[in-house]
PDB file of N, CA and C in Angstrom:
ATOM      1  N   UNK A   1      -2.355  20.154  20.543  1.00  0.00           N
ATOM      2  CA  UNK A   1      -3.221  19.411  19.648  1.00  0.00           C
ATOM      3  C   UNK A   1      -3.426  20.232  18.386  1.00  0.00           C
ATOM      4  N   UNK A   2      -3.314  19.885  17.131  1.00  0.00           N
ATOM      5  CA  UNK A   2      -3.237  20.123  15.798  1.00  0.00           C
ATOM      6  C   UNK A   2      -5.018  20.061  15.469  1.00  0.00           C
ATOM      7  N   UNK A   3      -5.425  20.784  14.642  1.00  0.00           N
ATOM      8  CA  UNK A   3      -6.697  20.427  14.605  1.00  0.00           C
ATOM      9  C   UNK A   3      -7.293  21.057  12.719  1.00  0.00           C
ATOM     10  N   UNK A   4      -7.991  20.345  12.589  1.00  0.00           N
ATOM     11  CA  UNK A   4      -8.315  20.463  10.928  1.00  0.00           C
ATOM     12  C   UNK A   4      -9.811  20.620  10.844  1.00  0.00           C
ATOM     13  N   UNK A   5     -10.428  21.135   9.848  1.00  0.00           N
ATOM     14  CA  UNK A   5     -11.641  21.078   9.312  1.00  0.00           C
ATOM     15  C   UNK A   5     -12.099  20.520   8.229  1.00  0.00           C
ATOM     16  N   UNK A   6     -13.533  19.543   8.775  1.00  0.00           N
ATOM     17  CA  UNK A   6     -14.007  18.893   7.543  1.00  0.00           C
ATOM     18  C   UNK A   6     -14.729  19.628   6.673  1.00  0.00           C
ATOM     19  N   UNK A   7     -14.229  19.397   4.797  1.00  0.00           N
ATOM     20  CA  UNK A   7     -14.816  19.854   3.957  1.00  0.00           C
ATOM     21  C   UNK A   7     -16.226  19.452   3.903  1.00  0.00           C
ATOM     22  N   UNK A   8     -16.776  20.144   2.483  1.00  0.00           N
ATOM     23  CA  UNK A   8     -17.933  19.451   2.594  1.00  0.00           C
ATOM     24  C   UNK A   8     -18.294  18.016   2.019  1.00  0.00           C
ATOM     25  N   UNK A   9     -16.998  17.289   1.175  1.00  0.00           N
ATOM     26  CA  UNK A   9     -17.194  16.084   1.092  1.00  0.00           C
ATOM     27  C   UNK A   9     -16.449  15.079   2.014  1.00  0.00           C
ATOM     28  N   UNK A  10     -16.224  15.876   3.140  1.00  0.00           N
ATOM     29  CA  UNK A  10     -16.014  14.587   4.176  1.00  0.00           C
ATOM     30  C   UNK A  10     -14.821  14.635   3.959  1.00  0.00           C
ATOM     31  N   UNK A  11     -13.695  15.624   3.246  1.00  0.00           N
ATOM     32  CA  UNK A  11     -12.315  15.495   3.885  1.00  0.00           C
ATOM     33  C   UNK A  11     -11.476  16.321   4.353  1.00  0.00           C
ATOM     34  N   UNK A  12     -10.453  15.785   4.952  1.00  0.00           N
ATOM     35  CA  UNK A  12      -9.774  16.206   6.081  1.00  0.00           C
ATOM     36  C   UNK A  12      -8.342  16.350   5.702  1.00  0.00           C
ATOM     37  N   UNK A  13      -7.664  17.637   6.138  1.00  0.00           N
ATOM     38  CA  UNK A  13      -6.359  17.928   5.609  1.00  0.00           C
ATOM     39  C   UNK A  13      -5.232  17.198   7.039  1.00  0.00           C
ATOM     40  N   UNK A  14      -4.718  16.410   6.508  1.00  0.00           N
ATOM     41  CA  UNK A  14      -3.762  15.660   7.788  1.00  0.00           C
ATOM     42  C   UNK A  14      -2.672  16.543   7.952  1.00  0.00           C
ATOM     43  N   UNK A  15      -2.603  17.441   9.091  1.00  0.00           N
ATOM     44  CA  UNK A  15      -0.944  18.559   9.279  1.00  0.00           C
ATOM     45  C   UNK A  15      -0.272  18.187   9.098  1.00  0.00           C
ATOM     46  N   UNK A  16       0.945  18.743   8.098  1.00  0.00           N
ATOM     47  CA  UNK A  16       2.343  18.126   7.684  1.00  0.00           C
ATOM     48  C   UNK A  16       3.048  17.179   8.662  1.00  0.00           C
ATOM     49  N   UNK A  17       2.992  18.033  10.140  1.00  0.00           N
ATOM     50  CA  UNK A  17       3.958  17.197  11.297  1.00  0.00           C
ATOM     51  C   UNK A  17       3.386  16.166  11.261  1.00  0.00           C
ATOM     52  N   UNK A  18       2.302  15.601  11.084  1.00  0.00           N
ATOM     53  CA  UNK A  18       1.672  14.289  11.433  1.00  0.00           C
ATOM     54  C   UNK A  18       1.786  13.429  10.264  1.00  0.00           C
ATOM     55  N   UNK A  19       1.897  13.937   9.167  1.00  0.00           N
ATOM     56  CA  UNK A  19       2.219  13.371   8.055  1.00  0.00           C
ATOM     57  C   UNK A  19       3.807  12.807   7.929  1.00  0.00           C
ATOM     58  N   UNK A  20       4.726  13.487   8.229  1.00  0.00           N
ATOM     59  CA  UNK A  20       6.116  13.304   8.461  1.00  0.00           C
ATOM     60  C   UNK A  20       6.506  12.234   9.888  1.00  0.00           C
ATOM     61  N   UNK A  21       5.677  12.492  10.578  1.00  0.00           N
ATOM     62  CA  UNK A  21       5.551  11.758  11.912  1.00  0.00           C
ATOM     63  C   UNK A  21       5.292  10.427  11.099  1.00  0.00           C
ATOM     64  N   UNK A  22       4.055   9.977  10.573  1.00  0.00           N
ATOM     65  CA  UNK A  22       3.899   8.648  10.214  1.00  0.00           C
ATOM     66  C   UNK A  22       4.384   8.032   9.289  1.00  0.00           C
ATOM     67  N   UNK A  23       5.087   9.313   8.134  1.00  0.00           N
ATOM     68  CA  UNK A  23       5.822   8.644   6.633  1.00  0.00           C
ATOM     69  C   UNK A  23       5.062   8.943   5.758  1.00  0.00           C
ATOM     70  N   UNK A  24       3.419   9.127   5.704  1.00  0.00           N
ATOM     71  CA  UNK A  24       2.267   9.469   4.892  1.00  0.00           C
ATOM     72  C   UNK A  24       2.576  10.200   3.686  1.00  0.00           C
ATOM     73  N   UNK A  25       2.816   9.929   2.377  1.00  0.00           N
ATOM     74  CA  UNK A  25       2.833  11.205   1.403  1.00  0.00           C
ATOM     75  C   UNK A  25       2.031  10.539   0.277  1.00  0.00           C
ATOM     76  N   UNK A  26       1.839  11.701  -0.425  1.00  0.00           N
ATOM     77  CA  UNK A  26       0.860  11.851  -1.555  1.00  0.00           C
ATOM     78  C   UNK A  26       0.491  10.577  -2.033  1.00  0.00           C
ATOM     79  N   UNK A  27      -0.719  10.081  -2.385  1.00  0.00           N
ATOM     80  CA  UNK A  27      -0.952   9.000  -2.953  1.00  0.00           C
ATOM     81  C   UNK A  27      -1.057   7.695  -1.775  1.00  0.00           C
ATOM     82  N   UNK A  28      -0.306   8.178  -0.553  1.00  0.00           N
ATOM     83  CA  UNK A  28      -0.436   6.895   0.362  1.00  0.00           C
ATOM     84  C   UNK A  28      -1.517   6.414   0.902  1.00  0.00           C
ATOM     85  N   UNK A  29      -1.972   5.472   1.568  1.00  0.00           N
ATOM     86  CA  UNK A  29      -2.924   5.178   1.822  1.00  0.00           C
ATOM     87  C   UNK A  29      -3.263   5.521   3.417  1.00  0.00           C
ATOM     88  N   UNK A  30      -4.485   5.581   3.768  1.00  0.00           N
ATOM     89  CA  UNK A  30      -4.386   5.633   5.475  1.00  0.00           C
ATOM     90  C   UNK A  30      -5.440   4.412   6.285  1.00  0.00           C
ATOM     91  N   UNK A  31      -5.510   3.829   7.477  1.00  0.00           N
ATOM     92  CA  UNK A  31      -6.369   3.462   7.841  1.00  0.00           C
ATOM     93  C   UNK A  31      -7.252   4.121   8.798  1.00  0.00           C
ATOM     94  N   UNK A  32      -8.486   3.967   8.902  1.00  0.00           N
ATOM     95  CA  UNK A  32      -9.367   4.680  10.524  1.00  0.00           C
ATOM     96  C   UNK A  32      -9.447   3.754  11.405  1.00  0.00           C
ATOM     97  N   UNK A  33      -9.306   3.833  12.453  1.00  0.00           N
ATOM     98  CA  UNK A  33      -9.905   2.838  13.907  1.00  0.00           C
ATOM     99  C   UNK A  33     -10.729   3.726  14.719  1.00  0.00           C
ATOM    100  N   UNK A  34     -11.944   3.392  15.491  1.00  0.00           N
ATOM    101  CA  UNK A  34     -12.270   4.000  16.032  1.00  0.00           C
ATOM    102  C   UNK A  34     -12.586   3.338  17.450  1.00  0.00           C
ATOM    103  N   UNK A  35     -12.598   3.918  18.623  1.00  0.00           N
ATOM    104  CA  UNK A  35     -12.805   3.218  19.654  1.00  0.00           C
ATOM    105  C   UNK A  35     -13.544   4.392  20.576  1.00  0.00           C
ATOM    106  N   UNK A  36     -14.634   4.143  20.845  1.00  0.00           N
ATOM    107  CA  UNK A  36     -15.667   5.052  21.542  1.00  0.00           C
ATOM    108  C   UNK A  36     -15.488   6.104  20.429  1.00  0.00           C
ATOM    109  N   UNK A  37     -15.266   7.456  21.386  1.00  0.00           N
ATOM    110  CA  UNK A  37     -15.350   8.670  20.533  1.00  0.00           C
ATOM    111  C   UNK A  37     -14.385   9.148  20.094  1.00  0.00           C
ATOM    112  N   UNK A  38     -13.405   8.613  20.084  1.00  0.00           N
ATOM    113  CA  UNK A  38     -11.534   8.610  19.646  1.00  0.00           C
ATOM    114  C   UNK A  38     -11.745   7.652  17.898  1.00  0.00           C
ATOM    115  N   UNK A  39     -10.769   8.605  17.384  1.00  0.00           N
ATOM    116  CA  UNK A  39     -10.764   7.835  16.088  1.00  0.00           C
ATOM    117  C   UNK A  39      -9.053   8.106  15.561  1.00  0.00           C
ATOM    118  N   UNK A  40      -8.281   6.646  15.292  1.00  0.00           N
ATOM    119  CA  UNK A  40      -7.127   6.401  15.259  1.00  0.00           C
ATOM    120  C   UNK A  40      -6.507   6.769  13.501  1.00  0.00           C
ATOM    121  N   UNK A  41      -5.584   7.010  13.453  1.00  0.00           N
ATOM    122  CA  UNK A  41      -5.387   7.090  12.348  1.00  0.00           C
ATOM    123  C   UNK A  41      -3.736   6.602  12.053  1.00  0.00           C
ATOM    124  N   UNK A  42      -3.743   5.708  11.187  1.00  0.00           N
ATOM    125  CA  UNK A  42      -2.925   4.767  10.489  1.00  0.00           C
ATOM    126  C   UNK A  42      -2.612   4.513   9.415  1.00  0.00           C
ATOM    127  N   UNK A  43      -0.978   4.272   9.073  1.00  0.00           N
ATOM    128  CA  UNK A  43      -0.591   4.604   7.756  1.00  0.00           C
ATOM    129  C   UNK A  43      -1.048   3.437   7.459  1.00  0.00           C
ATOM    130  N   UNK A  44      -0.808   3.069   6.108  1.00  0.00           N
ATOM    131  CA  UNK A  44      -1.328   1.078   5.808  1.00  0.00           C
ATOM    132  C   UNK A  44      -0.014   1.105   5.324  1.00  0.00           C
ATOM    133  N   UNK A  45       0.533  -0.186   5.517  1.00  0.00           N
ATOM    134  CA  UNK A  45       1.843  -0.415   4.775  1.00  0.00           C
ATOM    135  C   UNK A  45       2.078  -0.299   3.099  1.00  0.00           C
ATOM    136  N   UNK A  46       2.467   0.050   2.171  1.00  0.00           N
ATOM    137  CA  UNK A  46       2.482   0.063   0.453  1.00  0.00           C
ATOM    138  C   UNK A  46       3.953  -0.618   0.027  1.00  0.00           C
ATOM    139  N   UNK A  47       4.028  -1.913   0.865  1.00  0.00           N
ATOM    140  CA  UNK A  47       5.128  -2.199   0.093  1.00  0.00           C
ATOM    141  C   UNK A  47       4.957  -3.551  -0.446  1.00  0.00           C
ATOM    142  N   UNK A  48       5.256  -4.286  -0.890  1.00  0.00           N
ATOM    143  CA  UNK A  48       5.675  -5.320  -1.855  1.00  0.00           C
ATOM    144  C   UNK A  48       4.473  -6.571  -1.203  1.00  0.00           C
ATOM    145  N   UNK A  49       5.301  -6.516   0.007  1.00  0.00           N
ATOM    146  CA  UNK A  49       4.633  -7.631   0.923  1.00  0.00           C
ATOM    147  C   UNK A  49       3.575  -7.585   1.497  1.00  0.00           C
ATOM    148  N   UNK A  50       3.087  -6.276   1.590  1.00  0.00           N
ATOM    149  CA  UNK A  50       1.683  -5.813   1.818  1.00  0.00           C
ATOM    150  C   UNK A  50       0.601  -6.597   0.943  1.00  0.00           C
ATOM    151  N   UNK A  51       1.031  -6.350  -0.334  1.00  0.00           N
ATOM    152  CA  UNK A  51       0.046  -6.959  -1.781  1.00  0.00           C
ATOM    153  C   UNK A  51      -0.052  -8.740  -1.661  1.00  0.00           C
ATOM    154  N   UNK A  52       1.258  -9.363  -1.101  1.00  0.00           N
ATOM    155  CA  UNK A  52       1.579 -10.098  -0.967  1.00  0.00           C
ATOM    156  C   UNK A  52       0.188 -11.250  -0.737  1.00  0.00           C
ATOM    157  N   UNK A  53      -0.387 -12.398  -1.914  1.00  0.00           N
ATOM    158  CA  UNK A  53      -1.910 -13.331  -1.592  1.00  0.00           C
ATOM    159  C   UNK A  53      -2.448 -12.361  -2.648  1.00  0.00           C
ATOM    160  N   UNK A  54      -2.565 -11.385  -3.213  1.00  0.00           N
ATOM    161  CA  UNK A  54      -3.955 -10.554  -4.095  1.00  0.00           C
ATOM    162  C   UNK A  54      -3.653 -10.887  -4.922  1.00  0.00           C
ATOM    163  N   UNK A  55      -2.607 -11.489  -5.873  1.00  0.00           N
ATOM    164  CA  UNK A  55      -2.749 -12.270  -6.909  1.00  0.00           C
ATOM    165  C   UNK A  55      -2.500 -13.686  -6.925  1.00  0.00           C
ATOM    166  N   UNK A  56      -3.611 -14.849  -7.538  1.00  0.00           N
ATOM    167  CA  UNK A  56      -3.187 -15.649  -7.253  1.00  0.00           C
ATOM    168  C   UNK A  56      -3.063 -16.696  -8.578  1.00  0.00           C
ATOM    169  N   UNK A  57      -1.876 -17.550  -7.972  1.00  0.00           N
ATOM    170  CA  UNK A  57      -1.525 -18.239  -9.508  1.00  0.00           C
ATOM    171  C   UNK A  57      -2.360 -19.600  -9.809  1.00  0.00           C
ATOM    172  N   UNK A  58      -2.299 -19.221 -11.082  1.00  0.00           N
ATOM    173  CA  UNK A  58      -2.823 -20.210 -12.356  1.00  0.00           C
ATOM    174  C   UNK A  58      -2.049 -22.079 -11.575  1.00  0.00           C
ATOM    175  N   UNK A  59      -0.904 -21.794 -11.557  1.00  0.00           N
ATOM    176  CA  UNK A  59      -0.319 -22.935 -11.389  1.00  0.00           C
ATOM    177  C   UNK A  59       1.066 -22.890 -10.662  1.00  0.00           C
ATOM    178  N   UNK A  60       1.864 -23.003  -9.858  1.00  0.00           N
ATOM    179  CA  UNK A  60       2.945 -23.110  -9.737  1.00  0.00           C
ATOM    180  C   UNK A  60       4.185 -23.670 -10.630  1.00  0.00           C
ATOM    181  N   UNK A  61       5.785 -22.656 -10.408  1.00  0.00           N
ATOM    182  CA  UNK A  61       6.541 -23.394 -11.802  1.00  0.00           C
ATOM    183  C   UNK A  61       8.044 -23.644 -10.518  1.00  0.00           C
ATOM    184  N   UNK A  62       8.441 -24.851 -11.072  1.00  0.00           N
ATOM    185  CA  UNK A  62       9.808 -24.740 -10.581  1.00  0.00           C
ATOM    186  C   UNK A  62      11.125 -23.632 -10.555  1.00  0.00           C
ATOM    187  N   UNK A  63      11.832 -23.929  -9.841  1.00  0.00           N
ATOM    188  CA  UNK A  63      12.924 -22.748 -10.126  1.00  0.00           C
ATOM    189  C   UNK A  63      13.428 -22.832 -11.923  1.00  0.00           C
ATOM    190  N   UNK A  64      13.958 -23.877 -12.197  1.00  0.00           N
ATOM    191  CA  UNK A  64      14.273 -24.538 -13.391  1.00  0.00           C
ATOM    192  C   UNK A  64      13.400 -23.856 -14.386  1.00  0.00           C
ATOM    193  N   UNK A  65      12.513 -24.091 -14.129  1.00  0.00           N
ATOM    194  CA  UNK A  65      10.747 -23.261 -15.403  1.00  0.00           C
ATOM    195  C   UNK A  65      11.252 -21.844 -15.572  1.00  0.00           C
ATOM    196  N   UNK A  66      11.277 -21.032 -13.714  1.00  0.00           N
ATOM    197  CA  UNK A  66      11.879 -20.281 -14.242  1.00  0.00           C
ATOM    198  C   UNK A  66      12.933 -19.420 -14.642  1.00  0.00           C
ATOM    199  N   UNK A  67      13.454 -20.329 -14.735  1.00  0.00           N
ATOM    200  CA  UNK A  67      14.770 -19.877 -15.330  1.00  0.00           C
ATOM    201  C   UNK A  67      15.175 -19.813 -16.900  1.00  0.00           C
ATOM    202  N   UNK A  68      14.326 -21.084 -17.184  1.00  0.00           N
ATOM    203  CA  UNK A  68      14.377 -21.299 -18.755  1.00  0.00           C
ATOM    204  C   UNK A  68      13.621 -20.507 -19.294  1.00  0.00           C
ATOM    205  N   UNK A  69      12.083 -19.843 -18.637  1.00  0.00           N
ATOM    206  CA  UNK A  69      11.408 -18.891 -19.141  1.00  0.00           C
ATOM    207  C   UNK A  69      12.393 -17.441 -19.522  1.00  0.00           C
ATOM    208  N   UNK A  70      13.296 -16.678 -18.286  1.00  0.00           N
ATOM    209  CA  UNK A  70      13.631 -15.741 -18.420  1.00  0.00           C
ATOM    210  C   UNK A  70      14.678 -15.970 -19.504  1.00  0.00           C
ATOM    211  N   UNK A  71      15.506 -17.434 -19.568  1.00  0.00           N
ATOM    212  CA  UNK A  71      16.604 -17.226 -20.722  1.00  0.00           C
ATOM    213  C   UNK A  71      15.560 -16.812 -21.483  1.00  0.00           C
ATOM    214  N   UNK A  72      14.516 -17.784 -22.123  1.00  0.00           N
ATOM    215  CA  UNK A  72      13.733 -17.543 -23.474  1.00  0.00           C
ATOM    216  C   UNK A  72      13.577 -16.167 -23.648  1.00  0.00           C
ATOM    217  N   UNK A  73      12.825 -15.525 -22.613  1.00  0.00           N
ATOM    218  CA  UNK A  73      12.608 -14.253 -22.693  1.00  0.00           C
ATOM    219  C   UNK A  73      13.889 -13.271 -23.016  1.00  0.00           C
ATOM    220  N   UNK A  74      14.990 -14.189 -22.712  1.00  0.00           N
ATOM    221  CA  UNK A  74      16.087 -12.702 -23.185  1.00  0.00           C
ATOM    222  C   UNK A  74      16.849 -12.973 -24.676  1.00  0.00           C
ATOM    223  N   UNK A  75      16.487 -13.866 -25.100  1.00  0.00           N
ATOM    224  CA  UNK A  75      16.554 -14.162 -26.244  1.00  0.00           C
ATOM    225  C   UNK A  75      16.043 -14.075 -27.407  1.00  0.00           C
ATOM    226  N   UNK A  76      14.881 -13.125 -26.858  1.00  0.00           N
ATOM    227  CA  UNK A  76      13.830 -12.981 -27.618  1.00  0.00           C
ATOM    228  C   UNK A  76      12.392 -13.685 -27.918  1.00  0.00           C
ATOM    229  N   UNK A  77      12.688 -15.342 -27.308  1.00  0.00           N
ATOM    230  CA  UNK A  77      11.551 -16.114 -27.895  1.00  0.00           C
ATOM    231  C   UNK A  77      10.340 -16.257 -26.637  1.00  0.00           C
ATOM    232  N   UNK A  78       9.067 -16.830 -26.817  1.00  0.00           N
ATOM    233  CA  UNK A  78       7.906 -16.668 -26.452  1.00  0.00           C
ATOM    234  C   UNK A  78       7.859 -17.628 -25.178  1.00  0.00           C
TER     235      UNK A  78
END
């Protein structure tokens, strides 16, 4: 068992092996679970599909819309 100490603002250095074990690096996110006196720890997913619903649209466009949008757009116009 790997074991760490809490600072004094409540954080905790996660050991490399456990970090490499889950994929975890800089900037990633983690989750807590706790169940009785056990507390779980979990990467959160950061990919595309994760975000996937947090923005939501104004309106829906056909394929056609966009397609004519991106010509416009590579053409220069608005």
């Amino acid at each position: 068992m790997q074991t760490s100490s809490v600072s004094q603002k409540g954080q905790v250095t996660i050991p490399a092996s456990v970090r490499k074990q889950l994929g975890i690096g800089t900037g990633d996110a983690v989750a807590f679970e706790t169940e009785g006196d056990r507390v779980y720890l979990k990467a959160v997913p950061s990919s595309i599909e994760a975000s996937f619903g947090l923005v939501k649209a104004r309106r829906s466009a056909t394929l056609d819309e966009m397609d004519d949008a991106v010509r416009r757009r590579g053409a220069g116009k608005p």
